[in-house]
C-alpha atoms as a PDB file:
ATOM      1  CA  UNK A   1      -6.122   5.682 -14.412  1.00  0.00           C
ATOM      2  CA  UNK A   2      -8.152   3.667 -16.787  1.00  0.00           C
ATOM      3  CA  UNK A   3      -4.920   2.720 -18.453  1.00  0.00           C
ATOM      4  CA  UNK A   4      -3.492   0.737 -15.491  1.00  0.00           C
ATOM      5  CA  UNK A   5      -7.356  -0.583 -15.013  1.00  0.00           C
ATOM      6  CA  UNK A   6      -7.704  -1.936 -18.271  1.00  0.00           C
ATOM      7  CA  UNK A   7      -4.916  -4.961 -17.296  1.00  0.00           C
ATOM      8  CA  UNK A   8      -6.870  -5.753 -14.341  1.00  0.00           C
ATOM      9  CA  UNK A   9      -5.021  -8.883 -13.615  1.00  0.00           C
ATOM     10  CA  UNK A  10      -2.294  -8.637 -11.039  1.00  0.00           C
ATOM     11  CA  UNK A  11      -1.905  -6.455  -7.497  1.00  0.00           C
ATOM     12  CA  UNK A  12      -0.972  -3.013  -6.966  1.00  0.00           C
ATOM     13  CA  UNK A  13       0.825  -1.949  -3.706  1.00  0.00           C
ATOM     14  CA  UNK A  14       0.147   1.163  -2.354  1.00  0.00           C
ATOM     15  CA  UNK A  15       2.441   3.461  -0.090  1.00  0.00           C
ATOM     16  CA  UNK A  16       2.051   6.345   1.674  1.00  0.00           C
ATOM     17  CA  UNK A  17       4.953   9.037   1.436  1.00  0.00           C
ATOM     18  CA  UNK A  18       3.636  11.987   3.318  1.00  0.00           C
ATOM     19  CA  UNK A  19       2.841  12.196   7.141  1.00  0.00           C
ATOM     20  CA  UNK A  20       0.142  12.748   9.464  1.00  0.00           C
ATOM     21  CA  UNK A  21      -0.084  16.766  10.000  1.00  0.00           C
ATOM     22  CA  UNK A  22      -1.798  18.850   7.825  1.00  0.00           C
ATOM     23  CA  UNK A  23      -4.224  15.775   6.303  1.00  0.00           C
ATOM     24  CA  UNK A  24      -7.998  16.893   5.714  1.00  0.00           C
ATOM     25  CA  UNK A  25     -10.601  14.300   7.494  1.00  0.00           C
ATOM     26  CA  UNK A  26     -12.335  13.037   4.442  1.00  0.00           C
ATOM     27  CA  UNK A  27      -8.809  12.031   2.961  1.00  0.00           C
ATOM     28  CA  UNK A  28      -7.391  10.541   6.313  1.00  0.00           C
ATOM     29  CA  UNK A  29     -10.756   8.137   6.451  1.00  0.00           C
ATOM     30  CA  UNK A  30      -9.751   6.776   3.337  1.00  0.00           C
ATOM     31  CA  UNK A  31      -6.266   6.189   4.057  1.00  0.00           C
ATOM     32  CA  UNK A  32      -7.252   4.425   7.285  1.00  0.00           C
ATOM     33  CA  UNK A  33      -9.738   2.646   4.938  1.00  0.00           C
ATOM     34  CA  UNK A  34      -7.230   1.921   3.582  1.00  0.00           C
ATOM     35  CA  UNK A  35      -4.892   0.701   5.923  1.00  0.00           C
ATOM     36  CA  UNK A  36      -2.492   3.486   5.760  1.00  0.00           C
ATOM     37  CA  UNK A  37      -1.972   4.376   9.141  1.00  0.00           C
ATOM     38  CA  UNK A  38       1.675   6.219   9.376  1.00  0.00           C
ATOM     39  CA  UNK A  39       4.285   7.302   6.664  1.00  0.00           C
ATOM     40  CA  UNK A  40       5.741   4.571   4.642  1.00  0.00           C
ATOM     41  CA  UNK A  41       3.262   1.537   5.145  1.00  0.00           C
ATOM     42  CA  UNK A  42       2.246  -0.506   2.369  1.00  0.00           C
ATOM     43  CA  UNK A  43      -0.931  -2.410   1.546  1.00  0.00           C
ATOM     44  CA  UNK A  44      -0.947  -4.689  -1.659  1.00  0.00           C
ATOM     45  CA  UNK A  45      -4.643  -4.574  -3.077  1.00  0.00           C
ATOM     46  CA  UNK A  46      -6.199  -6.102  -6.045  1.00  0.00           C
ATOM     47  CA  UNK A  47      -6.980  -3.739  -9.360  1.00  0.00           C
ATOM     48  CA  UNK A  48     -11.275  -2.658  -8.531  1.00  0.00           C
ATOM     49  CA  UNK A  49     -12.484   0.332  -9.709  1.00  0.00           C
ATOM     50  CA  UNK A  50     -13.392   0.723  -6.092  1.00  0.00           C
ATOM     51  CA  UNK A  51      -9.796   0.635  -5.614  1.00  0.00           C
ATOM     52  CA  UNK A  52      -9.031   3.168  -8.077  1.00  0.00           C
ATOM     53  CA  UNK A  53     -11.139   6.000  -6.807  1.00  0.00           C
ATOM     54  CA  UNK A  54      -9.912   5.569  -3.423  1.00  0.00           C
ATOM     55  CA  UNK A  55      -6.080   5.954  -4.713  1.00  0.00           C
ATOM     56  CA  UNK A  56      -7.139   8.792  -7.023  1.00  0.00           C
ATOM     57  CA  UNK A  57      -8.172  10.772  -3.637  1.00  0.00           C
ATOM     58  CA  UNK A  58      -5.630  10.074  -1.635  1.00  0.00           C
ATOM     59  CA  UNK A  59      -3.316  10.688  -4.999  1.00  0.00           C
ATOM     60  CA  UNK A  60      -1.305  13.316  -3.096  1.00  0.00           C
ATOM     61  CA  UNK A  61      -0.285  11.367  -0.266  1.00  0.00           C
ATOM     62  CA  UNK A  62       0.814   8.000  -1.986  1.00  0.00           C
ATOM     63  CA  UNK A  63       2.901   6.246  -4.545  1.00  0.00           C
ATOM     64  CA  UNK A  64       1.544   3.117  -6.219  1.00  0.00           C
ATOM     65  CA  UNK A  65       1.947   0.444  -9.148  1.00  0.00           C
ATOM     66  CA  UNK A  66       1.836  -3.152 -10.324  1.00  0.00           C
ATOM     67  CA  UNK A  67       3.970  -5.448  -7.572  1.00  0.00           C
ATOM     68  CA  UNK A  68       5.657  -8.312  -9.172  1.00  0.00           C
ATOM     69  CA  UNK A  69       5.850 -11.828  -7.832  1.00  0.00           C
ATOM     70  CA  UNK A  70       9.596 -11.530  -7.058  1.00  0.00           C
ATOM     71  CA  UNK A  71       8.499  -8.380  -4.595  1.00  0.00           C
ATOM     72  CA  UNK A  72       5.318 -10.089  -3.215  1.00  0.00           C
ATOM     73  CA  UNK A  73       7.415 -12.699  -1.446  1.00  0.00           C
ATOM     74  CA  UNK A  74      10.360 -10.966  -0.520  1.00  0.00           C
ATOM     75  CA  UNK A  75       7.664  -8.245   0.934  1.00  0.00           C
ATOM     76  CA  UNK A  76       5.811 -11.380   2.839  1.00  0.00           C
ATOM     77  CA  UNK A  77       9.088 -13.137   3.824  1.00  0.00           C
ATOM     78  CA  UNK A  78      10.675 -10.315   5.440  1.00  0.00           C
ATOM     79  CA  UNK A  79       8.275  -7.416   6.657  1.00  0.00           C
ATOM     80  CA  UNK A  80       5.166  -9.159   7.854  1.00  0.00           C
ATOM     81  CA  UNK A  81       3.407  -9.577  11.181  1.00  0.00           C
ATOM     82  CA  UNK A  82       1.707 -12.359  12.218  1.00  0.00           C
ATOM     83  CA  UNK A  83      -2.190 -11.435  13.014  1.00  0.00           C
ATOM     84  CA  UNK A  84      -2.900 -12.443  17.133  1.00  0.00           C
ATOM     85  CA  UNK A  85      -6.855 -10.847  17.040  1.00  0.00           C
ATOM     86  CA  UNK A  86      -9.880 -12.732  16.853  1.00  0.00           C
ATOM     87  CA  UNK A  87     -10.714 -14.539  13.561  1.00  0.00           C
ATOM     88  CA  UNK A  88     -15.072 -14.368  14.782  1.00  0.00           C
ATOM     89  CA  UNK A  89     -16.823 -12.587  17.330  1.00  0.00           C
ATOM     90  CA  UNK A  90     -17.828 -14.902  20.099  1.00  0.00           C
ATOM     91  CA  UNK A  91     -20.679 -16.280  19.011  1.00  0.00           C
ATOM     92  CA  UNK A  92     -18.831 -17.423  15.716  1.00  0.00           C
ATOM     93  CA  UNK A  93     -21.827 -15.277  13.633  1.00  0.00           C
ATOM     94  CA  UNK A  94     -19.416 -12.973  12.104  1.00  0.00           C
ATOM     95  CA  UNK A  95     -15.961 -13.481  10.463  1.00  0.00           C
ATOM     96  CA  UNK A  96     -13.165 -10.843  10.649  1.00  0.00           C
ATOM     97  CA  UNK A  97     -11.121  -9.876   7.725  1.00  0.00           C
ATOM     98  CA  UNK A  98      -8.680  -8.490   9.509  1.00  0.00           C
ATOM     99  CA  UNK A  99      -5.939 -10.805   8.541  1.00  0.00           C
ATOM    100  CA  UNK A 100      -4.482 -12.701   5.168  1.00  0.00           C
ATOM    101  CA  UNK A 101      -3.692 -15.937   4.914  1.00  0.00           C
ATOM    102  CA  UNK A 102      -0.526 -17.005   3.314  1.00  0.00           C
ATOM    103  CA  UNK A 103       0.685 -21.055   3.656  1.00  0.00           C
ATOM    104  CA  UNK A 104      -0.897 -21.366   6.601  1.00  0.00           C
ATOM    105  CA  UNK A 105       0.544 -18.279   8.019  1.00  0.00           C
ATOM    106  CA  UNK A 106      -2.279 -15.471   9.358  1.00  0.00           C
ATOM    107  CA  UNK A 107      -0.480 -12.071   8.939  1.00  0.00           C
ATOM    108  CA  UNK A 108      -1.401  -8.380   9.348  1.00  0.00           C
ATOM    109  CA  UNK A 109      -3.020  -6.406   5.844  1.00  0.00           C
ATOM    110  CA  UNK A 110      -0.263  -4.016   6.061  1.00  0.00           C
ATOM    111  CA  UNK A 111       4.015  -3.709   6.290  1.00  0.00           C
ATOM    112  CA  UNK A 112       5.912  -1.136   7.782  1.00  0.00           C
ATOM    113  CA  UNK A 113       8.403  -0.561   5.617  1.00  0.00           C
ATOM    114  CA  UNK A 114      12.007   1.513   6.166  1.00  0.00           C
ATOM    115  CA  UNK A 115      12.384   5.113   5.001  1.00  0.00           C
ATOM    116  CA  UNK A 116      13.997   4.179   1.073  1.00  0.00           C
ATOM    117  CA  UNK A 117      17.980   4.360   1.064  1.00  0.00           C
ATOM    118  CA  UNK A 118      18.654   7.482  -1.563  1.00  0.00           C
ATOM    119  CA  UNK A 119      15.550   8.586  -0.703  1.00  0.00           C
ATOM    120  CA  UNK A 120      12.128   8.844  -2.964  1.00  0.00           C
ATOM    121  CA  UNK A 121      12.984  11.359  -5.548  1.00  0.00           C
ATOM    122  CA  UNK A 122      15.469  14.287  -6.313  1.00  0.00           C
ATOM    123  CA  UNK A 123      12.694  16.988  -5.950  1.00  0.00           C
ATOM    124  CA  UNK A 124      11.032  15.550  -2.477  1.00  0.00           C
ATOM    125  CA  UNK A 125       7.760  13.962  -1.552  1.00  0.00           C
ATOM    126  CA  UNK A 126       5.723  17.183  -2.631  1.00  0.00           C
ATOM    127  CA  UNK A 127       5.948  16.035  -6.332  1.00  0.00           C
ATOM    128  CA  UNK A 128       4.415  13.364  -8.733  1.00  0.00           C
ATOM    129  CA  UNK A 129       6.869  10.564 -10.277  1.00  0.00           C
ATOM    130  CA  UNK A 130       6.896  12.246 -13.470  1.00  0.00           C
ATOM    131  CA  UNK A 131       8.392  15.589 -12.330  1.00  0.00           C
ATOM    132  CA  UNK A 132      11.469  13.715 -10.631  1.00  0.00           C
ATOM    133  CA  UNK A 133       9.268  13.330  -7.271  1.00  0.00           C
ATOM    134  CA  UNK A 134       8.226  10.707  -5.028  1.00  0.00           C
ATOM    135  CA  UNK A 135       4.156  10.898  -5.635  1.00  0.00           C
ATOM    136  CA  UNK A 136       0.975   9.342  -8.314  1.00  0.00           C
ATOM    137  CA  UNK A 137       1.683   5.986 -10.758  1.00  0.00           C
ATOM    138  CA  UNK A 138       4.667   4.651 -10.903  1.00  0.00           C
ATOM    139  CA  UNK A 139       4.181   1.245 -12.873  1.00  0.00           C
ATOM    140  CA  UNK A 140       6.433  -0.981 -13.029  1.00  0.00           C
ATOM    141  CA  UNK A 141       9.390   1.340 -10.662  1.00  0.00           C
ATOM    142  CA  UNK A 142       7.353   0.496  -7.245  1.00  0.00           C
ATOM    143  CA  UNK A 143       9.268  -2.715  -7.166  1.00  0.00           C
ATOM    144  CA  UNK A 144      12.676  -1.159  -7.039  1.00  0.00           C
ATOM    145  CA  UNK A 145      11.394   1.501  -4.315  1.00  0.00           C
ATOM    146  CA  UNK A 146       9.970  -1.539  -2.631  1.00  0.00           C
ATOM    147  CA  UNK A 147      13.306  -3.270  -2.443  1.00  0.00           C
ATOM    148  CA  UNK A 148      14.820  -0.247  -1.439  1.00  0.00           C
ATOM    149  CA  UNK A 149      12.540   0.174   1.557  1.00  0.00           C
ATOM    150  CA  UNK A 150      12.930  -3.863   2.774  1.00  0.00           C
END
């Protein structure tokens, strides 16, 4: 992990592979922390260390690597939702974050993404990237699973 830290400029997306059942409560608070609600939704964060420690516990649930720009706006022109909530409480005090703002646009932090035509790996969603499976760092190959799943 402090490999893929070290070039801390750029975005990593983030998607979850596995499902809901099974999913210990510590684990599924950071997912929703994340913004990881149901199998195969995608969140594009920057490179923290704060986001590093989140991925590395939720490391059995998700994929993830470094998005390129190409990806980003296909990803933004096709699979986003535009945000309808609240941008302040009522008494204007407080701002929500809720949303991202992109030319004007105010969409939703997350995509729902398709399951990936020829699926995630030869040997399932039970196994990391470097064992032929679907989970853990996958660099610069998130983009082509990305475009798979538009």
């Amino acid at each position: 992990m402090d490999k893929e830290l070290k070039n801390s400029n750029g975005k990593i997306v983030i998607v979850r592979v596995r499902g809901l059942t099974g999913v210990k409560h510590d684990i599924d608070d950071t997912l929703k922390k994340l913004r990881l609600y149901n199998k195969n939704y995608c969140v594009i964060v920057p490179k923290t260390a704060s986001y590093f420690g989140m991925i590395k516990k939720v490391k059995d649930y998700v994929t993830w690597g470094e998005i390129d720009e190409n990806t980003y706006n296909a990803l933004i022109e096709k699979r986003s939702e535009e945000y309808k909530g609240r941008i302040s409480d009522r008494k204007g005090r407080m701002k929500y974050e809720k949303f991202i703002d992109v030319n004007g646009k105010k969409i939703k932090k997350f995509f729902r993404l398709n399951s990936p035509r020829k699926g995630y790996g030869r040997k399932g969603i039970k196994v990391s990237f470097k064992n032929s499976g679907a989970l853990d760092y996958r660099g610069d190959k998130i983009n082509n699973l990305i475009k798979r799943m538009i």
